[in-house]
Protein backbone atom coordinates (compact mmCIF):
# COMPACT_ATOMS: atom_id res chain seq x y z
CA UNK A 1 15.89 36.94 -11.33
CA UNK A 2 16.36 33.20 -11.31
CA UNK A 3 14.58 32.40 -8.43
CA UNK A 4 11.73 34.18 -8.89
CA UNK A 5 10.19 31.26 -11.95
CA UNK A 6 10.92 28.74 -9.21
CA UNK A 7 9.01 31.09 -6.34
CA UNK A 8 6.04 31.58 -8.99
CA UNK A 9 5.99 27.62 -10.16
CA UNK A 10 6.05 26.70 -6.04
CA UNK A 11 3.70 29.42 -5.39
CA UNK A 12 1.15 27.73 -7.31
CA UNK A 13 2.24 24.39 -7.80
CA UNK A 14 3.13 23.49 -4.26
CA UNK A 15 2.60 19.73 -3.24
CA UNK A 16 5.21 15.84 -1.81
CA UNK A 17 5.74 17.66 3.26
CA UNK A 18 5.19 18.40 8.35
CA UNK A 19 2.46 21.17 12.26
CA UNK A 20 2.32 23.64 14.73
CA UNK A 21 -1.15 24.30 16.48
CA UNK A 22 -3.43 25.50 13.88
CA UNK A 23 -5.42 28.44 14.51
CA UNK A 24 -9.47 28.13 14.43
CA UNK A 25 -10.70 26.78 11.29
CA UNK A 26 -13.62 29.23 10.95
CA UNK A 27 -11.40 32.43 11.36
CA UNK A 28 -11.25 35.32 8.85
CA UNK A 29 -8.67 34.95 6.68
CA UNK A 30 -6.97 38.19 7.61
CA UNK A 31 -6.79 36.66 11.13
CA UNK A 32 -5.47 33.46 10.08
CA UNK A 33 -1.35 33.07 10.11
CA UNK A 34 -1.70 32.03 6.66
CA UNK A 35 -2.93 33.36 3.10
CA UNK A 36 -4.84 32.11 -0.18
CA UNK A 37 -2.39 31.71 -2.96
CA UNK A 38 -5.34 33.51 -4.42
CA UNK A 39 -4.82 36.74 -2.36
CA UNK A 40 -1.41 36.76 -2.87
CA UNK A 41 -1.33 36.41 -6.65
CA UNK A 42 -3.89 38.96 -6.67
CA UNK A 43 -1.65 41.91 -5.25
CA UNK A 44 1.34 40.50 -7.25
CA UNK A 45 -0.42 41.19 -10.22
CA UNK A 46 -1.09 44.75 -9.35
CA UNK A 47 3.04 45.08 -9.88
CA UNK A 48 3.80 45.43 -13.99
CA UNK A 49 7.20 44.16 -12.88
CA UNK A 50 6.50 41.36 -11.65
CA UNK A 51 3.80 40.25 -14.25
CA UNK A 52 6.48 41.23 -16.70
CA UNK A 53 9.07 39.02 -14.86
CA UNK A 54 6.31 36.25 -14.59
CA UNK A 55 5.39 36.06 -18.50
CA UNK A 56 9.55 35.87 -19.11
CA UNK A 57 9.73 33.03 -16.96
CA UNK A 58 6.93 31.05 -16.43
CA UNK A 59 7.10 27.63 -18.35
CA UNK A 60 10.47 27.99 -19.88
CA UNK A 61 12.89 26.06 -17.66
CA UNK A 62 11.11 22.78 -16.81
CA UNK A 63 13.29 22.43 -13.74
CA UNK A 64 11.35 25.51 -12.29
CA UNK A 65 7.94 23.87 -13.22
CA UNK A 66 8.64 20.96 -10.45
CA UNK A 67 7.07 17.85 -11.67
CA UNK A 68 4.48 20.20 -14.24
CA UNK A 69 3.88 18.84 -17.27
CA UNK A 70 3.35 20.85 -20.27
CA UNK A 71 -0.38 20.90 -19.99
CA UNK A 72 0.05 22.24 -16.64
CA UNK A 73 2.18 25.08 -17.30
CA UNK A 74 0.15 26.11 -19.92
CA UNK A 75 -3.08 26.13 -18.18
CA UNK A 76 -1.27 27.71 -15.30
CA UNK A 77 0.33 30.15 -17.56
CA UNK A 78 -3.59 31.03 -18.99
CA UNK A 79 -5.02 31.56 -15.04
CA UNK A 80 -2.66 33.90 -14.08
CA UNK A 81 -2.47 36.28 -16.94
CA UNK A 82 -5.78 35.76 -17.16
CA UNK A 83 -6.40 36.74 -13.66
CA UNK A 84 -8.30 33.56 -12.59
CA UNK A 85 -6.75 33.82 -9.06
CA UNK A 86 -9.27 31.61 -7.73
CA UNK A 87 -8.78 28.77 -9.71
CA UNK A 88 -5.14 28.82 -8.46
CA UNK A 89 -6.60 28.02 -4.93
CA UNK A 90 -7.44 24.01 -6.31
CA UNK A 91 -4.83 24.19 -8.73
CA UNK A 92 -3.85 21.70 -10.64
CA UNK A 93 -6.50 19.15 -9.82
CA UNK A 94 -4.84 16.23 -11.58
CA UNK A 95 -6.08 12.64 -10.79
CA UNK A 96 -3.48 10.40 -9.39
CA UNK A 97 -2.78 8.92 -12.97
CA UNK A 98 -2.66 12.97 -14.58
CA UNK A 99 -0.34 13.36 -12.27
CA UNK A 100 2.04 10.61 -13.72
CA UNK A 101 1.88 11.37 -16.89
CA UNK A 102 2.48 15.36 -15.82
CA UNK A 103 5.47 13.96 -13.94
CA UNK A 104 6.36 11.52 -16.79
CA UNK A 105 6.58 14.36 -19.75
CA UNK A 106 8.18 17.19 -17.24
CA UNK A 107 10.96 14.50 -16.86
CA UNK A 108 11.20 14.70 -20.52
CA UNK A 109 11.01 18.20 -20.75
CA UNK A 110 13.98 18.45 -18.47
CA UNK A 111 15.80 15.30 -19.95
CA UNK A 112 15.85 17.68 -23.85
CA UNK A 113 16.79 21.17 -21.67
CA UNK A 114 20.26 20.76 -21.48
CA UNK A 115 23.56 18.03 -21.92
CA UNK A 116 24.16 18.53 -18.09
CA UNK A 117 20.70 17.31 -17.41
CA UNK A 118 21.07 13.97 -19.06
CA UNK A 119 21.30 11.34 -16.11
CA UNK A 120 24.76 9.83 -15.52
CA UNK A 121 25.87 6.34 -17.08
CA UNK A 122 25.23 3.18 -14.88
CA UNK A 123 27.75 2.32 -12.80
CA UNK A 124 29.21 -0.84 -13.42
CA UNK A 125 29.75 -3.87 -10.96
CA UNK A 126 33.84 -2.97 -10.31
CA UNK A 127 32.57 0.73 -9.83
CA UNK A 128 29.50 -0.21 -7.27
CA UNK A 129 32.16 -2.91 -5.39
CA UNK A 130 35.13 0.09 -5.39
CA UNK A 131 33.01 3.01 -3.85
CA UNK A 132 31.87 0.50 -1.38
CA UNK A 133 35.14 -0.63 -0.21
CA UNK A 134 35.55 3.13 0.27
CA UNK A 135 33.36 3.07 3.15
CA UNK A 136 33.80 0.06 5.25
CA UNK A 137 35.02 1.44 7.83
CA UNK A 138 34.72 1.16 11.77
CA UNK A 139 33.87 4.26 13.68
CA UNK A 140 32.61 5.53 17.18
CA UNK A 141 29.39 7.21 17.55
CA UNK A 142 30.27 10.67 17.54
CA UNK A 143 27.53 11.69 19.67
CA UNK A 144 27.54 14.14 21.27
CA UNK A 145 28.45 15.79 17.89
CA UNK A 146 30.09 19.23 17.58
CA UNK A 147 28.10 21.42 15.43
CA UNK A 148 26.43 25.20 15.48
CA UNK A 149 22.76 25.30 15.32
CA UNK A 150 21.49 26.85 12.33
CA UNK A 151 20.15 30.35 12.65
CA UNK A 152 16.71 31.06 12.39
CA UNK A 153 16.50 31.85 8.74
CA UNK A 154 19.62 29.32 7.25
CA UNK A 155 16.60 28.08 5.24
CA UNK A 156 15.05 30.99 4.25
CA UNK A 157 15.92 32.86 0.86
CA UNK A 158 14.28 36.52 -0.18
CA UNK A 159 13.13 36.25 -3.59
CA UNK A 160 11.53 39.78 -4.43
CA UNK A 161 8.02 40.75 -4.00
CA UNK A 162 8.09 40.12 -0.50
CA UNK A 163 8.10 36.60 -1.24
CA UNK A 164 10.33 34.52 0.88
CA UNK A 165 10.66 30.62 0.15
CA UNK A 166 12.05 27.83 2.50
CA UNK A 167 11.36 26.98 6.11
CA UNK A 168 11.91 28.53 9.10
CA UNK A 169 14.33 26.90 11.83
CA UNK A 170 12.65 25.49 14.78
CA UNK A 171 14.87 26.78 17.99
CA UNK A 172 14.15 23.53 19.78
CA UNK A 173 15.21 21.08 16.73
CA UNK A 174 17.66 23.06 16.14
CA UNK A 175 19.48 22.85 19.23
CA UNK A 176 19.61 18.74 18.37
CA UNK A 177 20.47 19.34 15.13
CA UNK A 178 24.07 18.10 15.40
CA UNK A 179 23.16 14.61 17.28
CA UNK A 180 20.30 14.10 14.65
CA UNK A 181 22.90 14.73 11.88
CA UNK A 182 24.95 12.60 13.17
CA UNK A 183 22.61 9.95 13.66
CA UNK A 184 21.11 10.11 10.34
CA UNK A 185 24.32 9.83 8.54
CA UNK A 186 25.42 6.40 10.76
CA UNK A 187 21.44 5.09 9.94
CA UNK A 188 21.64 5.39 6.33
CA UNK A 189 25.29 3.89 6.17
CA UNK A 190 24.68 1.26 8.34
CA UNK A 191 21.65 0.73 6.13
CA UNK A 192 23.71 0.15 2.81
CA UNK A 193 25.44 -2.68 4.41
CA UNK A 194 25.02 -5.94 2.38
CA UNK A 195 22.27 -8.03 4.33
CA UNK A 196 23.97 -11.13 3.34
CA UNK A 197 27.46 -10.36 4.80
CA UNK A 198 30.96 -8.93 3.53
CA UNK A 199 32.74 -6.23 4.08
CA UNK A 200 30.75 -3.89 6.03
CA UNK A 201 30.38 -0.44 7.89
CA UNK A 202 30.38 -1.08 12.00
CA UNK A 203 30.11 1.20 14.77
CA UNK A 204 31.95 0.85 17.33
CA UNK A 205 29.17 1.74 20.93
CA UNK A 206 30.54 0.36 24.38
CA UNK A 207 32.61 -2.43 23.25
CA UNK A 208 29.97 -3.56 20.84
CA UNK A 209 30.48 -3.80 16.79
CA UNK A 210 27.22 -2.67 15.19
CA UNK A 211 26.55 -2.82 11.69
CA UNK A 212 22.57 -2.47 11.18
CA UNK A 213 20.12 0.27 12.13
CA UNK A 214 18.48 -2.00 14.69
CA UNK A 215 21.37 -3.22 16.29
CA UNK A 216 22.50 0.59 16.92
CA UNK A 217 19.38 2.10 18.05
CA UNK A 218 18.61 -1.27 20.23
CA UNK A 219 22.37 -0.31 21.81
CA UNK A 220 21.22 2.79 22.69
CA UNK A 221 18.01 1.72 24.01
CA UNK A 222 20.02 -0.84 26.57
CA UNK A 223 21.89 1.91 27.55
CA UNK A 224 19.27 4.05 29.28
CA UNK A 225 17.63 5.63 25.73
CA UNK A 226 13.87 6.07 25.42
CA UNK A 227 12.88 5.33 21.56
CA UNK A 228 9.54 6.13 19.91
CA UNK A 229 8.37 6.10 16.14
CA UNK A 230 5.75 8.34 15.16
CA UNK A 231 3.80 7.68 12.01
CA UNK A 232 2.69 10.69 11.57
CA UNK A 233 0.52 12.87 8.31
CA UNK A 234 0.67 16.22 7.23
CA UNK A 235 -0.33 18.44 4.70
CA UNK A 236 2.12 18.45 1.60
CA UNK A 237 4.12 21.93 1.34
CA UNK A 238 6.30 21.92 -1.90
CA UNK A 239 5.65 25.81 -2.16
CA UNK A 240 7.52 26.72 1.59
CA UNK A 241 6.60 30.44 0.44
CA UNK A 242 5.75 33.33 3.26
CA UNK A 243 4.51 36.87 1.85
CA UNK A 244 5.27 39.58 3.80
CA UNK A 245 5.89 37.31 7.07
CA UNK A 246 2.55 35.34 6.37
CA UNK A 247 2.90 31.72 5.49
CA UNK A 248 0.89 31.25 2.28
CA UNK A 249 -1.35 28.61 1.80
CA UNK A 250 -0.08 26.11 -1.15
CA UNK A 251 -1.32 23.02 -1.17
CA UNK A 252 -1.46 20.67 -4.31
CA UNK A 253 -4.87 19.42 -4.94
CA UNK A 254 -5.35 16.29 -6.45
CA UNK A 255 -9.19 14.67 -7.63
CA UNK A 256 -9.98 11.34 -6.26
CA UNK A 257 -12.91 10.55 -8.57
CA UNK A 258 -15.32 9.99 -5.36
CA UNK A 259 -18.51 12.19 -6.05
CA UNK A 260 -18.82 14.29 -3.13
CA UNK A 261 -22.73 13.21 -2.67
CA UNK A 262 -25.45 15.86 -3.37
CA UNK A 263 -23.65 17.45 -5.86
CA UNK A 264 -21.76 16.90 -9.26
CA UNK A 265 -18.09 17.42 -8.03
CA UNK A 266 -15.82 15.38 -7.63
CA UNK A 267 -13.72 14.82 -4.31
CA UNK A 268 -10.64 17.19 -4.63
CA UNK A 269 -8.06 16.79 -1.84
CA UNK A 270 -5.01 18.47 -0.70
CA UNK A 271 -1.84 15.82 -1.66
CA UNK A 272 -1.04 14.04 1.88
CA UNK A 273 2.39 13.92 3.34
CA UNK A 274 3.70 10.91 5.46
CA UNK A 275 6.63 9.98 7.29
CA UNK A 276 7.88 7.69 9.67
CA UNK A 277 9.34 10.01 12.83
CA UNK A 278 12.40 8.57 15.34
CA UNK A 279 12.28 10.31 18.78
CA UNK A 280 15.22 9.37 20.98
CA UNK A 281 16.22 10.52 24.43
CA UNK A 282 18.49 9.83 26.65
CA UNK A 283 21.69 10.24 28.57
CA UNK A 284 23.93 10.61 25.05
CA UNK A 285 22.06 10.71 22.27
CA UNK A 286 19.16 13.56 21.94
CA UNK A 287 17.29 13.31 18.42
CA UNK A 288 14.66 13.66 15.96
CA UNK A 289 14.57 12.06 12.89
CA UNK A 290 12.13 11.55 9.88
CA UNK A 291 11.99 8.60 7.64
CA UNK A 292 10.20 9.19 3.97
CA UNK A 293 10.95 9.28 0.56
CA UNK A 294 10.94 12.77 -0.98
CA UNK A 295 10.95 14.79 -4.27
CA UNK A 296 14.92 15.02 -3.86
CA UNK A 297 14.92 10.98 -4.73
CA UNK A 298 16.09 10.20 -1.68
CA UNK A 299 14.54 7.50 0.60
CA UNK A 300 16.51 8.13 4.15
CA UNK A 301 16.76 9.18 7.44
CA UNK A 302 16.83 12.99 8.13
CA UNK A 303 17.30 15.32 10.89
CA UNK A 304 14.28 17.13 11.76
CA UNK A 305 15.34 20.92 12.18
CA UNK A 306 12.45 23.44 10.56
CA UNK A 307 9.28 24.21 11.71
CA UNK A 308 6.15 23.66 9.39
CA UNK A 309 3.49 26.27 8.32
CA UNK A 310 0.85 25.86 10.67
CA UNK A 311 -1.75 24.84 7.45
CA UNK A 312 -0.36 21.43 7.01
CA UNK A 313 -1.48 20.49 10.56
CA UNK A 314 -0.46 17.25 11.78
CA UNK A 315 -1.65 13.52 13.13
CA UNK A 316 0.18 10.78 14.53
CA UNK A 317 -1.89 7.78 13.39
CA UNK A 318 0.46 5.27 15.15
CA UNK A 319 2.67 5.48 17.73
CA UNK A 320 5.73 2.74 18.41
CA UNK A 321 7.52 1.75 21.23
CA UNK A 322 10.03 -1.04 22.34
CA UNK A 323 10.10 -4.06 20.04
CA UNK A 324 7.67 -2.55 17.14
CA UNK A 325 10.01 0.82 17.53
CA UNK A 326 12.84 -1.84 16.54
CA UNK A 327 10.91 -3.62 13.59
CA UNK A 328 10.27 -0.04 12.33
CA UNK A 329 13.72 0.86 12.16
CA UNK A 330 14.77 -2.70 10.50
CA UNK A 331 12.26 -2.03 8.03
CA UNK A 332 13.38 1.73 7.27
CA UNK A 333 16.82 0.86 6.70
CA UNK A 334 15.95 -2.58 4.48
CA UNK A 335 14.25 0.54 2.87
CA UNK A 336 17.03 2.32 2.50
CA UNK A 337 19.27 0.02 1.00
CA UNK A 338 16.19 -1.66 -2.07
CA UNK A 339 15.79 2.22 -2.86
CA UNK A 340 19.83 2.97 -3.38
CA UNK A 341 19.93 -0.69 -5.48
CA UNK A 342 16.97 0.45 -7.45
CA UNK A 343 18.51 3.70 -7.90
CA UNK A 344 21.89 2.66 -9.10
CA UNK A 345 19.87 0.13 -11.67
CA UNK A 346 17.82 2.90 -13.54
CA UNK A 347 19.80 6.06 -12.89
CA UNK A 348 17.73 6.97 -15.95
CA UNK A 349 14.66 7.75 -13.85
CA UNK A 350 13.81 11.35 -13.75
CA UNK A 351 13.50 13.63 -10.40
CA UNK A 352 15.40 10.51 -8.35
CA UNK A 353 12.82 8.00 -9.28
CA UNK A 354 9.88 10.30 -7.52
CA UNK A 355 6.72 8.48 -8.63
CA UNK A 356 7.81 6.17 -10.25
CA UNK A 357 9.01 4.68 -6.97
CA UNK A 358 6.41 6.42 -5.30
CA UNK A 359 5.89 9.18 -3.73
CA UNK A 360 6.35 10.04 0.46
CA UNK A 361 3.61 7.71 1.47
CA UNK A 362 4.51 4.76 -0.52
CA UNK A 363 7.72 4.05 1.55
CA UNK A 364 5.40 4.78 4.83
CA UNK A 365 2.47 2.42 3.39
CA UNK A 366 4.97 -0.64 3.43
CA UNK A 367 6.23 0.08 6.81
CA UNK A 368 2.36 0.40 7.87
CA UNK A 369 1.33 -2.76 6.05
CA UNK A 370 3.86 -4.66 7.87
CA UNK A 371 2.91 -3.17 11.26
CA UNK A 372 -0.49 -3.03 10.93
CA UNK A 373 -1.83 -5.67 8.47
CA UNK A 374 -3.39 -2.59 5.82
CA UNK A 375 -2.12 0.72 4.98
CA UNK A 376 -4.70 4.10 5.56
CA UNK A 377 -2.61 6.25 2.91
CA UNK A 378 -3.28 8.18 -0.37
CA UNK A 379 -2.29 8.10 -2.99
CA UNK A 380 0.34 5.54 -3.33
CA UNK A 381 2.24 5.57 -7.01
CA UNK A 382 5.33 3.28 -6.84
CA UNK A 383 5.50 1.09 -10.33
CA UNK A 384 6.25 -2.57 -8.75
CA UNK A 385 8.53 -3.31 -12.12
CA UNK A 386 11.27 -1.70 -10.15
CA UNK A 387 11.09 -4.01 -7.32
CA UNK A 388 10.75 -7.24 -8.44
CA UNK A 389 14.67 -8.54 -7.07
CA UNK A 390 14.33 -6.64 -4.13
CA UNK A 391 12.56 -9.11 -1.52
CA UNK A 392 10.98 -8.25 1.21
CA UNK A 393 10.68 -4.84 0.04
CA UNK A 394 9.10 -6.56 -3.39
CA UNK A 395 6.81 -8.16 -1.38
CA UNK A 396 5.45 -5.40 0.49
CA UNK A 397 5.49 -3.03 -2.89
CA UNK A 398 3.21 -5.84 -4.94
CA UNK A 399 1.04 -5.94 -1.88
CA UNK A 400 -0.02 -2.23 -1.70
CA UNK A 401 -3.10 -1.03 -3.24
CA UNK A 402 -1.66 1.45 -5.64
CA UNK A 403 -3.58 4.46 -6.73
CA UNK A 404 -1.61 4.56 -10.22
CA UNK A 405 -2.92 1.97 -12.17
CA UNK A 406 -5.07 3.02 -14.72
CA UNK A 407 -8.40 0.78 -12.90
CA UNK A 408 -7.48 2.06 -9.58
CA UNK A 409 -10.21 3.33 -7.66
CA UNK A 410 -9.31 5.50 -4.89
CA UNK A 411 -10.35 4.34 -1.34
CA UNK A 412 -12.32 6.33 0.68
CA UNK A 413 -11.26 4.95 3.77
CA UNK A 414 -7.40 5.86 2.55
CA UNK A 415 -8.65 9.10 1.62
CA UNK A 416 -9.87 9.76 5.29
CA UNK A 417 -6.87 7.99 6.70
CA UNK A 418 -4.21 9.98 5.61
CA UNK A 419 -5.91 13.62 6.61
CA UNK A 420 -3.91 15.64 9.15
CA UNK A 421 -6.31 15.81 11.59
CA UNK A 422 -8.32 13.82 13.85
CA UNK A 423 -11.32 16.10 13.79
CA UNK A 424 -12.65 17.48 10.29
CA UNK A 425 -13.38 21.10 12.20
CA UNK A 426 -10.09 21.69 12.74
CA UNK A 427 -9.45 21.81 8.60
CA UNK A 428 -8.58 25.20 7.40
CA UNK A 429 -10.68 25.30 4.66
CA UNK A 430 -13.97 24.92 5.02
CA UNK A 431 -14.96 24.09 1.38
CA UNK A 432 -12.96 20.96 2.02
CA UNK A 433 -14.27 20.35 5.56
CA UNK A 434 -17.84 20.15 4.35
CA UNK A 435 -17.06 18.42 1.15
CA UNK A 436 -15.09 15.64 3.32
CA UNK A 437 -18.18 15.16 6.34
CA UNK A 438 -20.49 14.58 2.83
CA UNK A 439 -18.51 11.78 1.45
CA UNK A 440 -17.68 10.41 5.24
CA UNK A 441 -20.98 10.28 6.64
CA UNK A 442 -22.48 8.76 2.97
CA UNK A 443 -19.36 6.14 3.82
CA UNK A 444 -20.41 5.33 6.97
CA UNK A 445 -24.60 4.99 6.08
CA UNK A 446 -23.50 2.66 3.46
CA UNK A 447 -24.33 5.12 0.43
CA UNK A 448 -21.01 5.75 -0.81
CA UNK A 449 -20.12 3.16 -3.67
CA UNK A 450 -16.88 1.57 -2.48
CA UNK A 451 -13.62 0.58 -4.38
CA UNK A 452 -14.83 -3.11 -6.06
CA UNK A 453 -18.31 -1.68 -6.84
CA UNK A 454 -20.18 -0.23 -9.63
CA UNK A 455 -20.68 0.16 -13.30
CA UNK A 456 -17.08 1.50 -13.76
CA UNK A 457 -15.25 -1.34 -12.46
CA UNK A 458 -17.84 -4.03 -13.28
CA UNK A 459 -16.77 -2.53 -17.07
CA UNK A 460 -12.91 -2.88 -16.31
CA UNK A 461 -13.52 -6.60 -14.68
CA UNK A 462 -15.44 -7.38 -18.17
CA UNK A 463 -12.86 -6.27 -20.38
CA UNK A 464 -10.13 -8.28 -17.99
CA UNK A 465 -12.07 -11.46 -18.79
CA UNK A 466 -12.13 -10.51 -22.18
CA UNK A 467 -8.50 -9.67 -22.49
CA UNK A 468 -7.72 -13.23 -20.51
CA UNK A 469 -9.94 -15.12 -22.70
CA UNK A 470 -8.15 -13.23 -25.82
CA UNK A 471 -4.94 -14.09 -24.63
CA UNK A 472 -5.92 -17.99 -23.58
CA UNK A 473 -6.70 -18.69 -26.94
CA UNK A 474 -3.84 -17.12 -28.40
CA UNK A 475 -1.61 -19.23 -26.23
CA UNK A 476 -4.13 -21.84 -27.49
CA UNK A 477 -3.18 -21.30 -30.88
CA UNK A 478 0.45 -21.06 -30.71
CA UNK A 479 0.12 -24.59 -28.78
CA UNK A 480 -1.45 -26.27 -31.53
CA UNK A 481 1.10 -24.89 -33.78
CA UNK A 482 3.86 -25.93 -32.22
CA UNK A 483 2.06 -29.56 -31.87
CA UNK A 484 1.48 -29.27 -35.56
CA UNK A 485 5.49 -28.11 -36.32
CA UNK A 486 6.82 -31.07 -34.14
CA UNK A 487 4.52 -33.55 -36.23
């Protein structure tokens, strides 16, 4: 049973994406739609054959671990056999730099597994300029586009146990699945186009060549289109997994290091997903997009098609219309095009570059910065070594107040601002709701140390200056050397 170490690694691992109305946060929780990965565990255990199936497979292939490190397995490996269900309910718990280095040695892990995991060689300059050549081409719109909707379980696959894992097909999105396609596909080729001319893909819309994401969906809007962009927050859902026709709650909990005040815990928080959604309407073109960068190393647009578990909520935060819906879109696809250059230069990067070039929100957070002026998302990873020739996307990735770095001290504003909700009530767990109203009510009276303040960072500033001064006089030194040499 292949699938069932990846069902057991998402069903406890979960964690990098979308809402439904949630049911009443203070309702039983066999009255909820959803279950405890702690309840569910807890009957699967009952089963010798699937314990037995478990043990075989839990921790071997690091490709069914997700983005586990060693550690990880192994202390997951201890909780279930050792029937520590609840701990599997806050599981893992990994600050935002565990996480990288969980992510860093499960690339490894999965870089020793096999030959056919190894990543491919660079492609050369001749290569890149070949395949590109390929694809400049000038085409219509193809909208609308022929296409069946997907049935309602295309996305669904039955792994044993009653487990099921994938999504569920929402019949609305489903029945603009085709257009969004469609859509998607022109976005992200129109997006590869070099910004500073040359051959180039066009389409072709009413007499007018197009060759830029703007320029298309700015077409479109002159021609009787409403266009919104949603940026919108959710819950991250890597486990997707439904027991017996109940969603089960999976959500990957990460620690901030904010005390949650009045008692001796730190702040743990369910991992927050973000992305950028394109609404469009109209007399030919009927879509829904999302914009984000996800675990499958991809940073593009996609049609929107399932429906989400009704756990991961969701918030718009801002909503865009008319020239800021344009910017948006020129952003997203200058987006687009840094991430496949970045991609192509370090094809060595394990899971598609996912942390190391951030994770959903990072790609979000410089669209927000632009837009806004700050960014209200957490936790932002992206390594700004990768984006140095990149531009304006290089800008906006040194500018963002990354959670990664090993002095980083998460932001409690960031924290609240990337929650799925508006209200805290509406939170379906309540050991989160309360611990959340602690640390925002101590943030709004002022009692709350903020990121900049205390003994912790006055400590990290001290041994900066140090490390300056250390290196000043070493440059010192070499200075007087070289003086000395030339005499």
């Amino acid at each position: 049973m292949m699938g069932l170490g990846r069902a057991v690694s998402a069903l406890v691992l979960s964690g990098a994406l979308l809402c439904s109305a949630p049911s009443r946060a203070d309702q039983r929780a066999d009255q909820a739609p959803w279950l405890p990965v702690s309840q569910v565990m807890s009957e699967l255990a009952r089963n010798p054959e699937f314990v037995e199936s478990l043990y075989r497979r839990l921790g071997r292939n690091p490709k069914a671990g997700g983005i586990l490190g060693p550690d990880e397995i192994k202390r997951l490996r201890e909780m279930i056999l050792g029937k520590d269900f609840e701990g599997l309910d806050r599981f893992p718990g990994l600050t935002v730099q565990g996480m990288g280095r969980s992510v860093r040695l499960a690339g490894a892990m999965l870089s020793r597994s096999s030959d056919d995991d190894l990543p491919p060689e660079p492609a050369t300059a001749e290569q890149t300029a070949k395949e590109m050549a390929k694809e400049m081409v000038e085409e219509g719109l193809g909208i609308p586009a022929i296409g069946t909707p997907p049935a309602p379980d295309a996305y669904l696959r039955p792994l044993g146990f009653g487990l099921e894992a994938g999504d569920r097909v929402d019949p609305a999105l489903a029945e603009r699945y085709a257009d969004g396609l469609r859509l998607a596909e022109l976005l992200n080729r129109l997006s590869l186009n070099a910004p500073d001319g040359g051959r180039r893909h066009r389409v072709v819309l009413n007499g007018q060549t197009l060759d830029t994401p703007r320029a298309l969906v700015e077409a479109l809007a002159r021609n009787g289109h409403d266009v919104e962009v949603r940026d919108s927050r959710y819950f991250a859902n890597f486990g997707d997994l439904i027991y017996h026709g109940r969603d089960v709650l999976t959500p990957f909990w990460i620690d901030t290091r904010l005390p949650v005040p009045g008692t001796d815990r730190n702040l743990l928080v369910p991992v927050s997903h973000s992305q950028h959604e394109l609404v469009i309407r109209g007399p030919v073109v009927n879509a829904d997009l999302s914009f984000y960068f996800g675990i499958d190393g991809q940073a593009v647009f996609r049609p929107s098609v399932t429906r989400d578990q009704a756990w991961v909520m969701g918030r718009v935060a801002h909503r865009y219309r008319g020239e800021e819906a344009m910017e948006v879109i020129r952003l997203a696809g200058v987006i687009v095009h840094a991430y496949d250059a970045i991609k192509r230069r370090h094809p060595e990067l394990p899971f598609g570059g996912y942390y190391a070039l951030g994770v959903c929100n990072d790609v979000n957070a410089m669209i927000e910065l632009r837009m806004r002026g700050e960014t209200t998302l957490f936790p932002l990873t992206l390594d700004p070594q990768f984006f140095t020739d990149t531009g304006e996307v290089g800008r906006l990735a040194e500018s963002l107040p990354l959670d990664s770095r090993w002095w980083a001290v998460a932001d409690p504003r960031r924290v609240l601002g990337s929650l799925p909700v508006d209200d805290l009530a509406a939170l379906p767990l309540p050991s989160l709701r309360e611990d959340l109203e602690k640390v925002r009510a101590a943030l709004k009276g002022g009692r709350l140390p903020r990121p900049g303040v205390g003994g912790i960072t006055l400590l990290i500033a001290l041994l900066g200056a140090v490390m300056a001064a250390l290196v000043a006089a070493g440059l010192w030194s070499v200075r007087l050397w070289l003086v000395r040499r030339r005499r």
